[in-house]
C-alpha atoms as a PDB file:
ATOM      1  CA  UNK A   1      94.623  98.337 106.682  1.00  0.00           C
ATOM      2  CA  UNK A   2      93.036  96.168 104.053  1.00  0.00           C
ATOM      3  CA  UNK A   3      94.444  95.547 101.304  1.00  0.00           C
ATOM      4  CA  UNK A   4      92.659  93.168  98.785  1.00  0.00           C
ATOM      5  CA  UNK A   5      91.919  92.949  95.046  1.00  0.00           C
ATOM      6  CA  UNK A   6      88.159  91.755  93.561  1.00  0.00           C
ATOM      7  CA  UNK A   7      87.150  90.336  90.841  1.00  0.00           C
ATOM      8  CA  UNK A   8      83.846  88.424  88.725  1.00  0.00           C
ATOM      9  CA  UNK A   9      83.609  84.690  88.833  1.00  0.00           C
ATOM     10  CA  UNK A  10      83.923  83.106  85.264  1.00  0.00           C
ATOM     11  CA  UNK A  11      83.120  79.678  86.804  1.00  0.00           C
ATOM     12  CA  UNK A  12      81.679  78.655  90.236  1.00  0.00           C
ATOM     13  CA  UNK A  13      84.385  75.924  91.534  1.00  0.00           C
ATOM     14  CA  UNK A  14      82.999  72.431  91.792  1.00  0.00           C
ATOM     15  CA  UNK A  15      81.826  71.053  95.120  1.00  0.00           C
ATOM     16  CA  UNK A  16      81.432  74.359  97.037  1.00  0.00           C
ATOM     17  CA  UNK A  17      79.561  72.278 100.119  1.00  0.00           C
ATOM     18  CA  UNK A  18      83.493  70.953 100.531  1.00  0.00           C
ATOM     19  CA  UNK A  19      84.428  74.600 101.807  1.00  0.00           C
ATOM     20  CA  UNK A  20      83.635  76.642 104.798  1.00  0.00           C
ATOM     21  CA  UNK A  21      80.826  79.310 104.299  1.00  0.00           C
ATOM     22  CA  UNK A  22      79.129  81.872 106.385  1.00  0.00           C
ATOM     23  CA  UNK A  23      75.573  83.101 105.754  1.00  0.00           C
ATOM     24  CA  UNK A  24      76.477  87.081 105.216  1.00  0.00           C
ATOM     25  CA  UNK A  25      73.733  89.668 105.771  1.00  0.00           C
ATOM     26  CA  UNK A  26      75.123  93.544 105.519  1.00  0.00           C
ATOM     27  CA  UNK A  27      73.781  97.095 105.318  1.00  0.00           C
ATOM     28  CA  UNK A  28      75.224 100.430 105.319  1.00  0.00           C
ATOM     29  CA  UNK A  29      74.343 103.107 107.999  1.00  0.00           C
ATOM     30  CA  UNK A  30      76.496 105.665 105.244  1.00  0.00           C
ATOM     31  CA  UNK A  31      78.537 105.023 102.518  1.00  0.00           C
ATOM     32  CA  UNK A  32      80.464 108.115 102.531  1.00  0.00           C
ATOM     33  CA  UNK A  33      82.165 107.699 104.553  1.00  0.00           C
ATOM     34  CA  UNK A  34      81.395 103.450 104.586  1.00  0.00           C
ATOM     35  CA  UNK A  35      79.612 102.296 108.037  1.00  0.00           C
ATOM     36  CA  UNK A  36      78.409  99.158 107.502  1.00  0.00           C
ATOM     37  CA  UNK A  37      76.654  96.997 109.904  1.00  0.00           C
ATOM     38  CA  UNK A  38      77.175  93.147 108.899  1.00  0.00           C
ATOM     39  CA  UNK A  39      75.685  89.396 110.596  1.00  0.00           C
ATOM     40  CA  UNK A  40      77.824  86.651 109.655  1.00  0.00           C
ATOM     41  CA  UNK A  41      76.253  83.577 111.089  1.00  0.00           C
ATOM     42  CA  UNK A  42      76.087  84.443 114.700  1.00  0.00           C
ATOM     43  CA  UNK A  43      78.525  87.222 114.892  1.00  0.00           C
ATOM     44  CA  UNK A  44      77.587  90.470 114.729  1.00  0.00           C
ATOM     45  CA  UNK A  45      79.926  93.922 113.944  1.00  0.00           C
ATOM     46  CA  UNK A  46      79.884  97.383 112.862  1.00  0.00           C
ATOM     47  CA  UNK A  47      82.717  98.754 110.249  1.00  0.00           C
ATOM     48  CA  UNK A  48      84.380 101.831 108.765  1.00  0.00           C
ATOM     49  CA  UNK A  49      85.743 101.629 106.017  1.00  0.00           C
ATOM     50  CA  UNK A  50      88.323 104.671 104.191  1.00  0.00           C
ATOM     51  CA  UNK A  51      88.552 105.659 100.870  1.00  0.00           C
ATOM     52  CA  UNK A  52      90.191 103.757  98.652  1.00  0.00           C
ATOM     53  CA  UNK A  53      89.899 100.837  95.926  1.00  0.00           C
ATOM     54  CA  UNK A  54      92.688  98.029  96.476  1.00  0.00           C
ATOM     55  CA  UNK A  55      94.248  99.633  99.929  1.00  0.00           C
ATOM     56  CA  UNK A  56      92.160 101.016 102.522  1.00  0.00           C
ATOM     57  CA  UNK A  57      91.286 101.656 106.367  1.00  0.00           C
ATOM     58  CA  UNK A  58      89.118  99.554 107.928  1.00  0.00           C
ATOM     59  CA  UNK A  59      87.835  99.121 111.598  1.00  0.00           C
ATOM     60  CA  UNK A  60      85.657  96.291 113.147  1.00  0.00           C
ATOM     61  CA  UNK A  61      83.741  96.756 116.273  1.00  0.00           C
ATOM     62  CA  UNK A  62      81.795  93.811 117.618  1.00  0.00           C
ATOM     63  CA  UNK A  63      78.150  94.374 118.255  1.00  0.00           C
ATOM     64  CA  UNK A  64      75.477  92.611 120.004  1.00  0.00           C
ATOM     65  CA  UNK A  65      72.712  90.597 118.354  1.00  0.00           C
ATOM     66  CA  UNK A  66      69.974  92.985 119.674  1.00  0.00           C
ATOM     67  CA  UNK A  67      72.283  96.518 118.775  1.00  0.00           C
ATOM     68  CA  UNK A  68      72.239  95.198 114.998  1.00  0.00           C
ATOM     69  CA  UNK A  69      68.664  94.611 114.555  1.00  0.00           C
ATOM     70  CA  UNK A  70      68.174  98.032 116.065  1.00  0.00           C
ATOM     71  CA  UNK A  71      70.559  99.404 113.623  1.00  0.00           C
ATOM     72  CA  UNK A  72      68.827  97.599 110.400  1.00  0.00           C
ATOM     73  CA  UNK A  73      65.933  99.506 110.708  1.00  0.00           C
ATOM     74  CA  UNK A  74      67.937 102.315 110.209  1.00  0.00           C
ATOM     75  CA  UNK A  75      69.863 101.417 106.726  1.00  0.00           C
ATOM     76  CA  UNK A  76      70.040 103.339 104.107  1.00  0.00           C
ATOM     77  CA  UNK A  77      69.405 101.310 100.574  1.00  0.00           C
ATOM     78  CA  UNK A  78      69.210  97.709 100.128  1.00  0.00           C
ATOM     79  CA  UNK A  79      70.178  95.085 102.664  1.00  0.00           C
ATOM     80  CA  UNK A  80      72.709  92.327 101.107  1.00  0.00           C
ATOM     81  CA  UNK A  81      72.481  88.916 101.540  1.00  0.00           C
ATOM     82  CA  UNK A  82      74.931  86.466 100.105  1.00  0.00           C
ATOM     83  CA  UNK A  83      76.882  83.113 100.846  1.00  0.00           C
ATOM     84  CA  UNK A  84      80.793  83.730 101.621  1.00  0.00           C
ATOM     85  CA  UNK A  85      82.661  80.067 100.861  1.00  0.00           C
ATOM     86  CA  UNK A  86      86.454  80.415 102.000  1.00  0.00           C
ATOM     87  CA  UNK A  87      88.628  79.123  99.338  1.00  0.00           C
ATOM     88  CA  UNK A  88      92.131  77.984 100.087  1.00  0.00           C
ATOM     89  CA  UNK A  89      94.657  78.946  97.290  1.00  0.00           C
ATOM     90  CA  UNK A  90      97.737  78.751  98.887  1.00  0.00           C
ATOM     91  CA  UNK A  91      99.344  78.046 102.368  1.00  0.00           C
ATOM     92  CA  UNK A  92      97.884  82.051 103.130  1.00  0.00           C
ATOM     93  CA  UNK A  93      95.540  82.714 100.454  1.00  0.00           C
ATOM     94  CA  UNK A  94      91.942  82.426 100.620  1.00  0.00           C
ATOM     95  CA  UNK A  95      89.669  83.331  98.141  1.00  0.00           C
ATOM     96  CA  UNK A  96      86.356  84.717  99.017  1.00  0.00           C
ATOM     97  CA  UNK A  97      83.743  84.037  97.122  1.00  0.00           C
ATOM     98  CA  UNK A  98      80.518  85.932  97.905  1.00  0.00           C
ATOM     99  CA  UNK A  99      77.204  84.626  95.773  1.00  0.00           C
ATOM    100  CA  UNK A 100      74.669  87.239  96.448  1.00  0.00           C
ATOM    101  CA  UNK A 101      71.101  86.582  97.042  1.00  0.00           C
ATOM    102  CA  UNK A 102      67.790  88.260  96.684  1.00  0.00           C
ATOM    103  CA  UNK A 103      68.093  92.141  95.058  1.00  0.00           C
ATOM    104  CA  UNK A 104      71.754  91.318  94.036  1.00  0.00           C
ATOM    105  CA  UNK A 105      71.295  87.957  92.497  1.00  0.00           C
ATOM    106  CA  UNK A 106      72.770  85.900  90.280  1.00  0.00           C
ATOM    107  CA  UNK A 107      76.363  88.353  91.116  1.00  0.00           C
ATOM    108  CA  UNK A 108      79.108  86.502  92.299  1.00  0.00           C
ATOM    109  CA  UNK A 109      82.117  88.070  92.958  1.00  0.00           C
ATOM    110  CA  UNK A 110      85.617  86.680  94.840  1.00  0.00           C
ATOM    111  CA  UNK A 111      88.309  88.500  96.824  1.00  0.00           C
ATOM    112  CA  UNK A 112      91.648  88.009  97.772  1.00  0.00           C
ATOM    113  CA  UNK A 113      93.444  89.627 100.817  1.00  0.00           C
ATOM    114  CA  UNK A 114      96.912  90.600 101.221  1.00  0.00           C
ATOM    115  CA  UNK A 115      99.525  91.197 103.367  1.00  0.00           C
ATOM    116  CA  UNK A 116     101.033  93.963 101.437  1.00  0.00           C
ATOM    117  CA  UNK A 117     100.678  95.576  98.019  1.00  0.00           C
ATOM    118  CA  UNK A 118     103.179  94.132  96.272  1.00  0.00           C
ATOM    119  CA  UNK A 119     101.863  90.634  97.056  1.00  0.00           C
ATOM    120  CA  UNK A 120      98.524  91.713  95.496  1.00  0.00           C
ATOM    121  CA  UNK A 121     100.289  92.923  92.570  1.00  0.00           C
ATOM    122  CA  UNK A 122     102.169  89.684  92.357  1.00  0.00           C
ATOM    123  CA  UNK A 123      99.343  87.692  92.404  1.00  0.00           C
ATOM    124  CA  UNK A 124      97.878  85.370  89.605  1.00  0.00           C
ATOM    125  CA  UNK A 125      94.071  84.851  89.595  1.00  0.00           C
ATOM    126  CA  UNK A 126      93.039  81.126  88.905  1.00  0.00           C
ATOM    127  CA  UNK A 127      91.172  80.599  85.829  1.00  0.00           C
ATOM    128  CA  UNK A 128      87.856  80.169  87.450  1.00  0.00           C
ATOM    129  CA  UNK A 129      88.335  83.714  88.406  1.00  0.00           C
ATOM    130  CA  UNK A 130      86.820  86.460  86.045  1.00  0.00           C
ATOM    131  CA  UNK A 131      87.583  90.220  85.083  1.00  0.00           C
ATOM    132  CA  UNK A 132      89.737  92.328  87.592  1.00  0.00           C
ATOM    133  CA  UNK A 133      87.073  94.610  89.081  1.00  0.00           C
ATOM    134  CA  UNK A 134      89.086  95.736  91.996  1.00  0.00           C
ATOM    135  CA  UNK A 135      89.813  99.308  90.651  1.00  0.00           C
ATOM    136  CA  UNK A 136      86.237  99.613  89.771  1.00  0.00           C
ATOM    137  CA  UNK A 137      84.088 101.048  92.962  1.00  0.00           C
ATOM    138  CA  UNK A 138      81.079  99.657  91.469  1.00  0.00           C
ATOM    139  CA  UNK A 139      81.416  96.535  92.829  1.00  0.00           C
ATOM    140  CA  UNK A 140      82.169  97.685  96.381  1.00  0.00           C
ATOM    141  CA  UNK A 141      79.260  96.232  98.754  1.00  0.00           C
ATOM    142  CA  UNK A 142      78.236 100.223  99.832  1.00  0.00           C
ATOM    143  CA  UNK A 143      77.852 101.171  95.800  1.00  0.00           C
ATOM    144  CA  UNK A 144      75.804  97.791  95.111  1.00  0.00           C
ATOM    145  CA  UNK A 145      73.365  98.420  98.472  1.00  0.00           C
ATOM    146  CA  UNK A 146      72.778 102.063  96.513  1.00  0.00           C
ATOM    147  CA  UNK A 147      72.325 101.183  93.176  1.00  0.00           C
ATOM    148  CA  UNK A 148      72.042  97.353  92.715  1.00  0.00           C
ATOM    149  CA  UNK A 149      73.412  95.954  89.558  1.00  0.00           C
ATOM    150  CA  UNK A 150      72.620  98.733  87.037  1.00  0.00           C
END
């Protein structure tokens, strides 16, 4: 289960080079339901993903470097490509904060994961942390590989 809330960037944090990031390249195979084939760095997976907005399913399945570039020529929309730095908050918080690239540029957009749902609806932003998007599917990866940033 993944439960995680999303939201705009206001302001980019200073120093980003000072975190851990992973060069993120995703498509979706479907988006209804969400089958998403994804290369971060040198890892390679497949995922479903359930319905939902702030809780949902979601399944990872490892996949070899030569089964996703056999399965990217068979995407359906645009293929995303963005920068993921990993953001400490707490002692178990990171922040994610995707900057897309290319089709989806100059979006940025950060999530947090959770443990359960009342920690997510516990949780304070930080101010560099923009409008709440999480209940709005339009800035789910599957909706923005559809219809870009309309």
């Amino acid at each position: 289960m993944e439960i995680e809330r999303k939201y705009l960037v206001k302001t980019l944090p200073e120093h980003l080079e000072q975190y851990q990031s992973k060069k993120i390249a995703q498509g979706y195979l479907c988006t209804a339901p969400v089958v998403r084939i994804r290369r971060s760095n040198d890892d390679y997976y497949l995922t479903y993903k359930g319905e939902g907005l702030m809780v949902r399913e979601e399944y990872n399945l490892p996949l070899t470097k030569e089964a996703y570039e056999h399965l990217l020529l068979k995407i359906d929309g645009l293929l995303i490509a963005k920068t993921r730095y990993l953001i400490p908050l707490n002692d178990h918080l990171t922040a994610e904060l995707d900057i897309f690239e290319k089709d989806l540029a100059p979006l940025s957009l950060v999530e947090v994961e959770f443990d359960s749902i009342e920690e997510a609806d516990r949780f304070t932003a930080p101010d560099w942390f923009g409008e709440d998007v999480t209940n709005s599917g339009k800035y789910h990866n599957s909706y923005l590989s559809q219809h870009g940033l309309r």
